[in-house]
Protein backbone atom coordinates (compact mmCIF):
# COMPACT_ATOMS: atom_id res chain seq x y z
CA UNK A 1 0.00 0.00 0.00
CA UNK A 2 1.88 3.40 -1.18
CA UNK A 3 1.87 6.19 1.06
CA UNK A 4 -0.33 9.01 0.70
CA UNK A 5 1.40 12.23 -0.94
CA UNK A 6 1.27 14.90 1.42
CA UNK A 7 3.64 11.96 3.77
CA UNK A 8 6.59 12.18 0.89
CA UNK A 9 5.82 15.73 0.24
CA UNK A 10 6.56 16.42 3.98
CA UNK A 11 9.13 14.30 4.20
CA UNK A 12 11.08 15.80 1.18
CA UNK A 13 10.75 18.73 2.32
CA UNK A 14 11.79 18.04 5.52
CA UNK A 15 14.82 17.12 3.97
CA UNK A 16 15.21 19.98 2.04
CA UNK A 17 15.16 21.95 5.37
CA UNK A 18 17.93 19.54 6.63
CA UNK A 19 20.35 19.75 3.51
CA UNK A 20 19.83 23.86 3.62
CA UNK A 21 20.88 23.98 6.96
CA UNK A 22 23.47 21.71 6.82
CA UNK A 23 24.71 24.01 4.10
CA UNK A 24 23.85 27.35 5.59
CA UNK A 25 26.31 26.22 8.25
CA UNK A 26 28.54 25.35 6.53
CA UNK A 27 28.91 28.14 4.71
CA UNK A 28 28.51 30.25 7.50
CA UNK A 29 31.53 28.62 8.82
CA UNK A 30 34.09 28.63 6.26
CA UNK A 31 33.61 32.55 5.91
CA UNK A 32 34.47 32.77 9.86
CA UNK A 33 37.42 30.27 9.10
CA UNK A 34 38.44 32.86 6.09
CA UNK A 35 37.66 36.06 7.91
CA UNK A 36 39.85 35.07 10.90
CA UNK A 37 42.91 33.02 9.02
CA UNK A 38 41.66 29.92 10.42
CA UNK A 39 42.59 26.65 9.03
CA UNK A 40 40.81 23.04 9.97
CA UNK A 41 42.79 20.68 12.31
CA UNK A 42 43.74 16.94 10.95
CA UNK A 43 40.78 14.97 11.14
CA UNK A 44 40.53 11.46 13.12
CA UNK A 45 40.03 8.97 9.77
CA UNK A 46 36.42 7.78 10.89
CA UNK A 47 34.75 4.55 9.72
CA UNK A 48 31.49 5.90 10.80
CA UNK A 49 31.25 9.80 9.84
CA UNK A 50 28.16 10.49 10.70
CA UNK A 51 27.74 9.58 14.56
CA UNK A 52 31.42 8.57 15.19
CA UNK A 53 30.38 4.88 16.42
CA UNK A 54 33.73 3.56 15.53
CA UNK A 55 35.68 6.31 18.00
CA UNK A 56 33.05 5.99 20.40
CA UNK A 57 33.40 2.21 20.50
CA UNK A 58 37.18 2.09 20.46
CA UNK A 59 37.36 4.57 23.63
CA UNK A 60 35.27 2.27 25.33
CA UNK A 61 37.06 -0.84 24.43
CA UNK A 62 40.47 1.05 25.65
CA UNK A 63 38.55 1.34 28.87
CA UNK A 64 37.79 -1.93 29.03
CA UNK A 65 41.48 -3.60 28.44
CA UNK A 66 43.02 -0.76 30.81
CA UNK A 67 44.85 1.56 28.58
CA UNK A 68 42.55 3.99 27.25
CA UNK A 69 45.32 7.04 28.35
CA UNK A 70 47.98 4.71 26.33
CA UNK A 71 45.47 4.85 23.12
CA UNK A 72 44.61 8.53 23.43
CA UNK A 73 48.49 9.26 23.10
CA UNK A 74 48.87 7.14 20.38
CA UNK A 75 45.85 9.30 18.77
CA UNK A 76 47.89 12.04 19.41
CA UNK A 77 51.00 10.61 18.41
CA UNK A 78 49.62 9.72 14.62
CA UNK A 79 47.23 12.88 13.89
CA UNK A 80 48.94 15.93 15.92
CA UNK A 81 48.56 18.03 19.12
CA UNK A 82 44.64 19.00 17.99
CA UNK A 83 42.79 17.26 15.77
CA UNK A 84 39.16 17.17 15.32
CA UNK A 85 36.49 13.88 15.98
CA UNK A 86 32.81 13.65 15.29
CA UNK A 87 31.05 12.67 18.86
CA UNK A 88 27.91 11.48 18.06
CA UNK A 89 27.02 14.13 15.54
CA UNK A 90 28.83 17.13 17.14
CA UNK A 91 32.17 18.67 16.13
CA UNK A 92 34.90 18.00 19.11
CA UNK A 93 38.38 19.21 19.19
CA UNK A 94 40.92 16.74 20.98
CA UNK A 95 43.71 19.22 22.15
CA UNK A 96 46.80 17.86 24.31
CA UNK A 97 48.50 21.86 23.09
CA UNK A 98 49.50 23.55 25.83
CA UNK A 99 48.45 27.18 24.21
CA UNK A 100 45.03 26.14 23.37
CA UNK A 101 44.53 24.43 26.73
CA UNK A 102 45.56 27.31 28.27
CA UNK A 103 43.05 29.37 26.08
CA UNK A 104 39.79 27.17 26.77
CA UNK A 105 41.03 26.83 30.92
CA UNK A 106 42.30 30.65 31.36
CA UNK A 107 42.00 33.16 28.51
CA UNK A 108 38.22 32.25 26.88
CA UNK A 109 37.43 30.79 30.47
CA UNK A 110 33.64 32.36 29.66
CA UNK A 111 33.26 31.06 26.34
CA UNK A 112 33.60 27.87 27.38
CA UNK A 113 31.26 25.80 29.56
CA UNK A 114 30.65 22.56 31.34
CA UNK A 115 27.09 22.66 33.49
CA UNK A 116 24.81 21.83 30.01
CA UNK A 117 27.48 18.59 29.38
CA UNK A 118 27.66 17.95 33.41
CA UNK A 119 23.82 17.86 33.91
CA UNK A 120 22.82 16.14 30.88
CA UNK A 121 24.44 12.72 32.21
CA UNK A 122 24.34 13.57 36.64
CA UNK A 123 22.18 16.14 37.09
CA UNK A 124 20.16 13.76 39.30
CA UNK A 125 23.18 12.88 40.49
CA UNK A 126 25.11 15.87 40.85
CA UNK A 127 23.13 18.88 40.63
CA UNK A 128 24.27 22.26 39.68
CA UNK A 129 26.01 24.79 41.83
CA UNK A 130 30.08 24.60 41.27
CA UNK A 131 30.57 28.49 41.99
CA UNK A 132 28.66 28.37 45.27
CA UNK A 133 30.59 24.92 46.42
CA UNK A 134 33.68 26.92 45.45
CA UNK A 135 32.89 30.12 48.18
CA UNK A 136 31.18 27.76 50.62
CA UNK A 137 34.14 25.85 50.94
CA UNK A 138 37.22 28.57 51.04
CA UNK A 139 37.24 28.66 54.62
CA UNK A 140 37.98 24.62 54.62
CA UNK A 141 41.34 25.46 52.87
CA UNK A 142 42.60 28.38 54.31
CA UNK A 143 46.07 28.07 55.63
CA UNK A 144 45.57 27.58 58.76
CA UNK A 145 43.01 24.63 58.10
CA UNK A 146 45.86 23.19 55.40
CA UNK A 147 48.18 23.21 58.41
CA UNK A 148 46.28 21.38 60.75
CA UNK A 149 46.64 17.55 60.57
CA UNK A 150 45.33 17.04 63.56
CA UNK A 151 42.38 15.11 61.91
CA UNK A 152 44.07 13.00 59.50
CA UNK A 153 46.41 11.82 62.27
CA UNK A 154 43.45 10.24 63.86
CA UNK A 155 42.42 8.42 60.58
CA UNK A 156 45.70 7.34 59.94
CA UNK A 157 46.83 5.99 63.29
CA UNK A 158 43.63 3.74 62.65
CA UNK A 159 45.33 2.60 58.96
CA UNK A 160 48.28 1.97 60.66
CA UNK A 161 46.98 -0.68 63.24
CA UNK A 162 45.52 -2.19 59.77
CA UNK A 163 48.83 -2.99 58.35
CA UNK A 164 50.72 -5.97 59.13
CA UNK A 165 54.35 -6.23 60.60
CA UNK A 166 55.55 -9.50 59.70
CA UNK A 167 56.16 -8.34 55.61
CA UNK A 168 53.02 -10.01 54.23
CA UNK A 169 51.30 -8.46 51.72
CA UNK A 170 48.35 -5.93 51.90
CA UNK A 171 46.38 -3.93 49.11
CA UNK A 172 47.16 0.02 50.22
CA UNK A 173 44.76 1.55 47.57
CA UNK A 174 41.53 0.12 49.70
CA UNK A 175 43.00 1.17 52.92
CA UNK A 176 43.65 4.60 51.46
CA UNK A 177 40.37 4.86 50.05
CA UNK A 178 38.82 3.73 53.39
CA UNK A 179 40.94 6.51 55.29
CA UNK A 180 40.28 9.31 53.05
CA UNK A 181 36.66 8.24 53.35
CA UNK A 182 36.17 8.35 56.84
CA UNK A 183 38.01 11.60 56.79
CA UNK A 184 36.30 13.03 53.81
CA UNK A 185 32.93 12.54 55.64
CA UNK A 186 34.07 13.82 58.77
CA UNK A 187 35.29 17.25 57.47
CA UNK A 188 31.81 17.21 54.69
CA UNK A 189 29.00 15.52 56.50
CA UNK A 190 30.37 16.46 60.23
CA UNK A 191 30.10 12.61 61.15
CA UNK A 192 32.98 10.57 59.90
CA UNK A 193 32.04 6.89 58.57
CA UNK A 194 34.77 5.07 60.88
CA UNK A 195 35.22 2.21 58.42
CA UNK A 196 38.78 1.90 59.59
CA UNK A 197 37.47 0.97 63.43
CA UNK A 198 35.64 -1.67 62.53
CA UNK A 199 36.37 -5.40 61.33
CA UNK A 200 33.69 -4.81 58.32
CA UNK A 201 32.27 -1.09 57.71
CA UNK A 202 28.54 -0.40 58.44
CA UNK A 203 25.38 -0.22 56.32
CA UNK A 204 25.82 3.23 55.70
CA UNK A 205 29.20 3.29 55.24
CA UNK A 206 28.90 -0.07 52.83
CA UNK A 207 25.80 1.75 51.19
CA UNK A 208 27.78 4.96 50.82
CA UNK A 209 31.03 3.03 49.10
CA UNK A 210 29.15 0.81 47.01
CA UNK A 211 26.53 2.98 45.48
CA UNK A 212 28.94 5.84 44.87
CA UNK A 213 31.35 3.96 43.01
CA UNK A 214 28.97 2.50 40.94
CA UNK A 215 27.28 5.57 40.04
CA UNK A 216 30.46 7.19 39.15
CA UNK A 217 31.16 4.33 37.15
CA UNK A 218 27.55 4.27 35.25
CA UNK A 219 28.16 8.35 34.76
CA UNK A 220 31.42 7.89 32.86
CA UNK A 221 29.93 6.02 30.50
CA UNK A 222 26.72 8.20 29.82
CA UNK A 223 29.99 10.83 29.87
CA UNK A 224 31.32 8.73 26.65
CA UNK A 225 27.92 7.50 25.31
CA UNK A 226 26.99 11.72 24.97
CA UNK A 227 24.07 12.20 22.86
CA UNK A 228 23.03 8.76 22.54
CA UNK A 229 22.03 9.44 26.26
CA UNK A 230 18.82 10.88 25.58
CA UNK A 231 17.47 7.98 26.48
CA UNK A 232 17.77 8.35 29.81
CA UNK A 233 14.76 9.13 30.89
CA UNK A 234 14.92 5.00 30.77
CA UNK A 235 18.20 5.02 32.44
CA UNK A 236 16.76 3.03 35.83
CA UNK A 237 19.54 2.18 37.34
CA UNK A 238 21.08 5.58 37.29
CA UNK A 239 18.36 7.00 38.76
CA UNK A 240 18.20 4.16 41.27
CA UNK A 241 21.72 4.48 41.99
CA UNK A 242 21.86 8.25 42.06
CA UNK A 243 18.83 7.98 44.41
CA UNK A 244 20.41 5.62 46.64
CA UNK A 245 23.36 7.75 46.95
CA UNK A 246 21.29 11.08 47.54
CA UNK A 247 18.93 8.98 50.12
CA UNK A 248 22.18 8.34 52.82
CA UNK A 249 23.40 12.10 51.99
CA UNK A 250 20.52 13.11 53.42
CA UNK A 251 20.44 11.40 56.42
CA UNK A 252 23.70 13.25 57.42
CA UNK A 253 21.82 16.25 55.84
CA UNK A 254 18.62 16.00 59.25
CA UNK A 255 21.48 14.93 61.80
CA UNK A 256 23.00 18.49 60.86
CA UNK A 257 20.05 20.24 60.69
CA UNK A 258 18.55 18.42 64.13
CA UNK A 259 22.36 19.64 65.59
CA UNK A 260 20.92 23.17 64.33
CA UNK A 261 18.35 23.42 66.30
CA UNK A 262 20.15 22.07 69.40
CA UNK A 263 22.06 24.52 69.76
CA UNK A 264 19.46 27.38 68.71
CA UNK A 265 17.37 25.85 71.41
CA UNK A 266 20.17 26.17 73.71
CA UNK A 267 21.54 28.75 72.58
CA UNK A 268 25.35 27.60 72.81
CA UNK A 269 28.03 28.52 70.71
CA UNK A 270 28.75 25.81 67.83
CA UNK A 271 32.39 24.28 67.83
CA UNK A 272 34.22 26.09 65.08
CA UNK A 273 37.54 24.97 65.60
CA UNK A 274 36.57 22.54 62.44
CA UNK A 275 34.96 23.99 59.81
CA UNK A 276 32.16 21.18 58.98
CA UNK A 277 30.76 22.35 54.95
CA UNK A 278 27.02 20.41 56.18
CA UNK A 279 26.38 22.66 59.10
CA UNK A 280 27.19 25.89 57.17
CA UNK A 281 25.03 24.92 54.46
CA UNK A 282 22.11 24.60 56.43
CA UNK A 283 22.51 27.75 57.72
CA UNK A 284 22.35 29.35 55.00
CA UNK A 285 19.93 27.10 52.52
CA UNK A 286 16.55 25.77 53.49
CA UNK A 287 16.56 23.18 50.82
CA UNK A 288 17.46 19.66 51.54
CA UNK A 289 17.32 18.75 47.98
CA UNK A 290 20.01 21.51 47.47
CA UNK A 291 21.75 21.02 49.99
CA UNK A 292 22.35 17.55 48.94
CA UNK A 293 23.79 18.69 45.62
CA UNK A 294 26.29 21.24 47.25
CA UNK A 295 27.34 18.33 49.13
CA UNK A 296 28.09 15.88 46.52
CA UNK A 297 29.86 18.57 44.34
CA UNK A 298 32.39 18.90 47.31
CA UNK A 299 32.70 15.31 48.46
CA UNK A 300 34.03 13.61 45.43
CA UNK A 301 37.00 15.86 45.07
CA UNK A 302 37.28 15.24 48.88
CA UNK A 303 37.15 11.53 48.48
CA UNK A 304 39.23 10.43 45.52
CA UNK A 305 41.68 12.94 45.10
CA UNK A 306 43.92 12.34 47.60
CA UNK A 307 43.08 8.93 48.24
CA UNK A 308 43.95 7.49 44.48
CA UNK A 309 46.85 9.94 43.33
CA UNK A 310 48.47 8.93 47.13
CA UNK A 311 47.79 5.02 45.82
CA UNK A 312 49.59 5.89 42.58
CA UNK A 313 52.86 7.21 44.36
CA UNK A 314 52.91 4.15 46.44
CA UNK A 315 52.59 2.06 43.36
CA UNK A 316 55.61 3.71 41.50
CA UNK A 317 57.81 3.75 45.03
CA UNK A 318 57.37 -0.13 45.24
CA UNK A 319 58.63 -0.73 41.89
CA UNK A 320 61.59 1.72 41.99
CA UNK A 321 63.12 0.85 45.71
CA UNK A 322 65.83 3.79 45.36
CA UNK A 323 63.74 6.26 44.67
CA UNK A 324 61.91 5.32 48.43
CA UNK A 325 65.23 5.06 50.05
CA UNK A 326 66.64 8.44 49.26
CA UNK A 327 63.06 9.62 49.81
CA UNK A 328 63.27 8.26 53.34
CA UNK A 329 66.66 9.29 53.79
CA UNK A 330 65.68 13.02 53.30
CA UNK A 331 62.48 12.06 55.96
CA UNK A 332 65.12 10.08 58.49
CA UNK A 333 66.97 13.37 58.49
CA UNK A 334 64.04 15.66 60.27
CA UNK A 335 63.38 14.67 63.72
CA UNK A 336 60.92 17.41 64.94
CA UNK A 337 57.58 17.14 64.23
CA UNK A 338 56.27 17.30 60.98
CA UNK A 339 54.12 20.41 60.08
CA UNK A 340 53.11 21.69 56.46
CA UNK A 341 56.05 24.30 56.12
CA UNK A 342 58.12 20.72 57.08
CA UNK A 343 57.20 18.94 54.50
CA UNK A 344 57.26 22.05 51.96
CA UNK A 345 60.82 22.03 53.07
CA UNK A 346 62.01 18.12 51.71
CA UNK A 347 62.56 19.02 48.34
CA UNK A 348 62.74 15.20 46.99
CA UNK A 349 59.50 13.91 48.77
CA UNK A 350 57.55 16.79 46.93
CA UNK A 351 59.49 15.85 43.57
CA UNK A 352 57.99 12.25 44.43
CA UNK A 353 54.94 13.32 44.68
CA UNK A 354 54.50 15.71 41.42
CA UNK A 355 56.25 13.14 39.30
CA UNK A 356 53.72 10.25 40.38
CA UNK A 357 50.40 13.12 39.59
CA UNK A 358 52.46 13.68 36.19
CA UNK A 359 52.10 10.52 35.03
CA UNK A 360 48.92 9.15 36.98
CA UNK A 361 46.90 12.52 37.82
CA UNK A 362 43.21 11.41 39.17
CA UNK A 363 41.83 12.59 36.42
CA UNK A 364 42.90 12.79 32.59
CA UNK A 365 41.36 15.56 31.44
CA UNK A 366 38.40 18.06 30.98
CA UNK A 367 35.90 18.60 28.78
CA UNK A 368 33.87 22.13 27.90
CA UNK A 369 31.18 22.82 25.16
CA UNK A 370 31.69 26.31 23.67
CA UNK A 371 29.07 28.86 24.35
CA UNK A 372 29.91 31.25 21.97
CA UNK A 373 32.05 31.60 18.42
CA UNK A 374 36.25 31.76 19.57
CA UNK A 375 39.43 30.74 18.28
CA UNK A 376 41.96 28.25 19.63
CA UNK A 377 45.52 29.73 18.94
CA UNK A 378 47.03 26.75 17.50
CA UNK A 379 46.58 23.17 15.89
CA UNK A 380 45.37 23.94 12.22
CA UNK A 381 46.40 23.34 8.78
CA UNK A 382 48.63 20.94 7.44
CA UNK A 383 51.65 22.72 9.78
CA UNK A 384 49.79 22.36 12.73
CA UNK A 385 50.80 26.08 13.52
CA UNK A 386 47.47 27.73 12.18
CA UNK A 387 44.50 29.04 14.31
CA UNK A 388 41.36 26.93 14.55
CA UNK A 389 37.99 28.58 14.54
CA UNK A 390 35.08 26.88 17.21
CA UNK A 391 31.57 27.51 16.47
CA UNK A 392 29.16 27.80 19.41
CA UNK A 393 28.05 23.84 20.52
CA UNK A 394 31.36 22.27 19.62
CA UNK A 395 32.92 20.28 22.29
CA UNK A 396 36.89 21.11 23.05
CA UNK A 397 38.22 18.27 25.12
CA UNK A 398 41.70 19.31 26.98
CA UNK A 399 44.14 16.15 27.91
CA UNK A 400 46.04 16.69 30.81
CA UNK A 401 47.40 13.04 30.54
CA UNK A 402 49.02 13.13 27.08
CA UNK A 403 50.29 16.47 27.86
CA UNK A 404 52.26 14.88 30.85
CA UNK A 405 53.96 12.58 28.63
CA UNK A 406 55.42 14.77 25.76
CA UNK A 407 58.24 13.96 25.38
CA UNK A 408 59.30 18.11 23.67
CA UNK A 409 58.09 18.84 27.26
CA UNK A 410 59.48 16.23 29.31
CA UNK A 411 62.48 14.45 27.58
CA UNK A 412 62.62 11.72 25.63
CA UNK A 413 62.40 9.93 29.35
CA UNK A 414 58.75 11.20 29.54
CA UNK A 415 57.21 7.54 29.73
CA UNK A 416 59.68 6.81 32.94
CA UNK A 417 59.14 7.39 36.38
CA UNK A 418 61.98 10.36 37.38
CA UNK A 419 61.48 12.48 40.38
CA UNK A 420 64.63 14.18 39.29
CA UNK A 421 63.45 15.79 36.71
CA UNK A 422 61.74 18.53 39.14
CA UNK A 423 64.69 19.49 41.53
CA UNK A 424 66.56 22.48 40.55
CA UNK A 425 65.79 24.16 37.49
CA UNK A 426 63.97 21.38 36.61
CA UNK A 427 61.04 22.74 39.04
CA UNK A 428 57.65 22.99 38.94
CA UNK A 429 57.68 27.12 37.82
CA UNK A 430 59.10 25.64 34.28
CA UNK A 431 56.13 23.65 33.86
CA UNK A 432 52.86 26.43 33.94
CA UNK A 433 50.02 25.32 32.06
CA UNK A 434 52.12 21.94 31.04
CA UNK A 435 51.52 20.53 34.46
CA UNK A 436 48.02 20.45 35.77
CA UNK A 437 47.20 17.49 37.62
CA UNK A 438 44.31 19.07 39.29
CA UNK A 439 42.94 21.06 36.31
CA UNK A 440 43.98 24.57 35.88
CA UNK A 441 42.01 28.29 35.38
CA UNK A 442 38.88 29.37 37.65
CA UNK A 443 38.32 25.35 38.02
CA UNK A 444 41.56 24.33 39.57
CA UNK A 445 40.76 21.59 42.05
CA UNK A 446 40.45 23.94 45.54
CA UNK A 447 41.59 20.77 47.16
CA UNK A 448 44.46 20.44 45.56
CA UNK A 449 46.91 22.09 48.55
CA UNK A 450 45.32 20.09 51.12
CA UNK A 451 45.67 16.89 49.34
CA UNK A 452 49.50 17.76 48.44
CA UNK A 453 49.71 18.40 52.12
CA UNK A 454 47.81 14.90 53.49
CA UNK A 455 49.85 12.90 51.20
CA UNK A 456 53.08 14.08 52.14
CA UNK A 457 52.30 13.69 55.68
CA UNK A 458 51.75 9.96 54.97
CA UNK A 459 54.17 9.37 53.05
CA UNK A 460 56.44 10.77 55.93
CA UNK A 461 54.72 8.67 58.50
CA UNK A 462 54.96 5.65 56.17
CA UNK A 463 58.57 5.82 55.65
CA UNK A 464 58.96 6.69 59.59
CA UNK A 465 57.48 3.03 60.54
CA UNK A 466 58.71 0.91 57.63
CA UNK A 467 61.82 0.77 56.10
CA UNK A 468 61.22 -1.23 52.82
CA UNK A 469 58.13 -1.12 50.35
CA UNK A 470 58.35 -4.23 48.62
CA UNK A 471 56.05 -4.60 45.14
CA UNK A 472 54.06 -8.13 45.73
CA UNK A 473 52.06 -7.71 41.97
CA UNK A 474 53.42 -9.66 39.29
CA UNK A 475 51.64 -7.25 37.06
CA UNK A 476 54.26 -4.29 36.90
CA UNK A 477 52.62 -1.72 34.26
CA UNK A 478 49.38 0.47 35.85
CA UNK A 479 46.16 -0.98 34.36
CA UNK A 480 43.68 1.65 34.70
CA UNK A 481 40.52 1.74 36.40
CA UNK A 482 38.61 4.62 34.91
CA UNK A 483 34.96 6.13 36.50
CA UNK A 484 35.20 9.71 37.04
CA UNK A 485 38.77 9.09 38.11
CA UNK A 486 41.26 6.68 37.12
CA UNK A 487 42.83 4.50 39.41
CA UNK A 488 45.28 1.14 39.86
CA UNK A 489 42.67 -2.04 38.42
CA UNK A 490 44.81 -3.96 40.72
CA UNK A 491 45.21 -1.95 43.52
CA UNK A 492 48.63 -1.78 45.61
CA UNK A 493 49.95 -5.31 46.27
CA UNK A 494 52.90 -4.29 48.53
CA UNK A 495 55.17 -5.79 51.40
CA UNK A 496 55.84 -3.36 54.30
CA UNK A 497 58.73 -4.07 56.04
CA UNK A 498 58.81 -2.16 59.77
CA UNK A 499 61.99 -0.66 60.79
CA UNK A 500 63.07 -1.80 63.37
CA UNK A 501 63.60 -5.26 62.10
């Protein structure tokens, strides 16, 4: 039976309207290339040109066997610093150029954004709010609340006790995760999870591990999967997940707000020697639902930051036993107290600890959708040298990871794990907007002092009780675990040897 004519009328001329467009836009384009001595960016040869399947798919099987930071490079390796993909329909520039990173992070900062990307795949999740997270929590790292360690000592002595002395072997990367939790939730929620004083950790605590790591997971792919993620509206188990997650945050949420009225109704003075991010937030919002976003935008930085770039230091230091000796040597050699100007003061324990974030920062990169017409500096034509011109909608993606293993940055060493390569001249002021393990710009990670500071304080303490970190993996190259973060698949297989055997 033949369909009636006004069907193919409308849908031929719905396809008119799409080829006009299509070529409206284009045209529109190329004059902007032309006007501003723009030139296109090497292409990524796609199988599939008109939704990108094939890239799509071979990021996620890169994911899958562990190496997906090793593929990217080779990407960059073949087609150039920039070059451009087609991500499910939508133009994206892949960018490991320090100048045009620097343009999309710093200079353009406003033309670029991330809350339409962010809240299309966790915005159930999530929630919006970065700016406000960002002034709630400046108090939190003010120097004074960098310098006191108070806190983490208590956490860590618990660790500790976890950690056996007769040289058998023990995964670190859980135990971090574990202490950085129950720390995390102390200084966020203002009721720490104690996982680390018990034999097994509680329902909430279990609830609280499980379900956020397997949101974080599911996110990550809706992340990859972009605009194919329409569908979900059908996405149940995000939204179960997400819900799950949101459900124990706000049970810390009424504990705080029940603490609230406590002391309103007795009109003490609130404890402020710790600055709790929960109990100032429901001072000053009256939605739980709100709230509960704020909270989650702050806790995972608080939770995985220090907690899996600490786990990557340890897993380099087992594997290269001279590099922990003269480490510990320099740590043997202060015998007051450690404080935060102390550790700013060992010169080769804070190489250490930038060389491990070079090659294994948490996370690889950023991604920002461009809000309105701009120009990256570098990465077109056929010399690579040219501007490139970015329409409003395209995607710029900015890889911190392949950045931090050029080798016309780095040496031709860049693939090797060197802590030398930051003392002296070598430092970290050569390495501005080439070195940005925690992001860069107006979004730099405001953790990022804190965590430098709780991870060299562990590292101290480590070193102080054991004398030799033995690697117990046979599997000697980092196989990545990648969520929101990226991690060790296999964790931290070590032997710690105490010292005064």
């Amino acid at each position: 039976m033949a369909w009636p004519s006004w069907i193919t009328t409308a849908l031929l001329g719905l396809l008119v309207i799409v080829i006009f467009k299509k070529l409206f836009a284009w045209a529109n384009f190329t004059v902007k290339c032309h006007r501003h001595g723009c030139r296109k960016p090497p292409r990524y040869p796609h199988k599939d040109p008109i939704f990108g399947l094939d890239y799509v798919m071979g990021e996620l099987k890169e994911r899958e066997d562990g190496n997906s930071w090793a593929g990217k490079r080779n990407r960059f390796a073949y087609l150039g610093l920039t070059y451009e993909v087609n991500s499910w329909g939508r133009r994206t520039i892949m960018t490991m150029d320090s100048q045009n990173i620097r343009e999309v992070l710093g200079t353009s900062f406003n033309k670029f954004g991330v809350q339409e990307m962010r809240m299309a795949v966790s915005g159930s999740f999530m929630g919006p709010g970065w700016e406000y997270s960002r002034k709630l929590i400046g108090p939190m790292f003010s120097r004074s609340q960098v310098s006191d360690l108070s806190a983490l000592d208590v956490h860590l002595d618990r660790m500790f006790k976890r950690l056996p002395r007769d040289g058998s072997t023990v995964e670190l990367q859980g135990l971090l995760k574990l202490m950085y939790l129950d720390l995390a939730t102390g200084m966020v929620f203002g009721k720490s999870t104690d996982t680390l004083l018990k034999e097994t950790p509680d329902d909430t605590a279990h609830e609280l591990l499980d379900t956020f790591a397997a949101v974080l997971k599911r996110t990550g792919l809706r992340i990859i999967f972009g605009r194919l993620w329409i569908f979900t509206v059908w996405d149940t188990t995000f939204e179960k997940l997400s819900s799950d997650v949101r459900a124990v945050v706000m049970k810390y949420i009424d504990e705080a707000i029940e603490r609230q009225r406590e002391h309103t109704r007795s009109s003490s003075v609130m404890n402020k020697k710790q600055y709790i991010i929960v109990d100032e937030l429901v001072k000053s919002i009256d939605d739980r639902e709100k709230i509960c976003s704020q909270l989650l935008n702050i806790f995972l930085p608080a939770r995985d930051a220090a907690a899996v770039g600490l786990s990557a230091c340890l897993f380099h230091l087992a594997r290269h036993p001279d590099v922990w000796n003269k480490s510990r040597t320099e740590v043997l050699a202060i015998k007051e107290p450690v404080t935060r100007d102390g550790l700013r003061s060992m010169p080769y324990m804070q190489a250490v600890l930038n060389e491990s974030l070079r090659l294994h920062a948490p996370a690889a990169g950023n991604r920002r959708r461009c809000t309105e017409d701009c120009i990256l500096p570098t990465g077109g034509g056929p010399d690579g040298k040219s501007p490139i011109f970015i329409s409003k909608g395209d995607n710029v993606n900015v890889d911190f990871a392949a950045m931090h293993y050029h080798k016309e940055i780095w040496g031709d060493d860049a693939e090797e794990f060197r802590p030398e390569r930051w003392i002296g001249d070598n430092g970290h002021e050569r390495h501005s907007w080439t070195y940005m393990p925690f992001s860069a710009g107006r979004r730099i990670c405001p953790d990022m002092d804190i965590a430098l500071t709780e991870n060299a304080y562990v590292l101290v303490q480590l070193m102080r009780e054991f004398q030799k970190l033995e690697n117990r993996d046979p599997v000697r190259e980092y196989v990545e675990c990648t969520r929101l973060t990226t991690e060790s698949r296999n964790g931290v297989k070590v032997g710690l040897i105490p010292a005064n055997i």
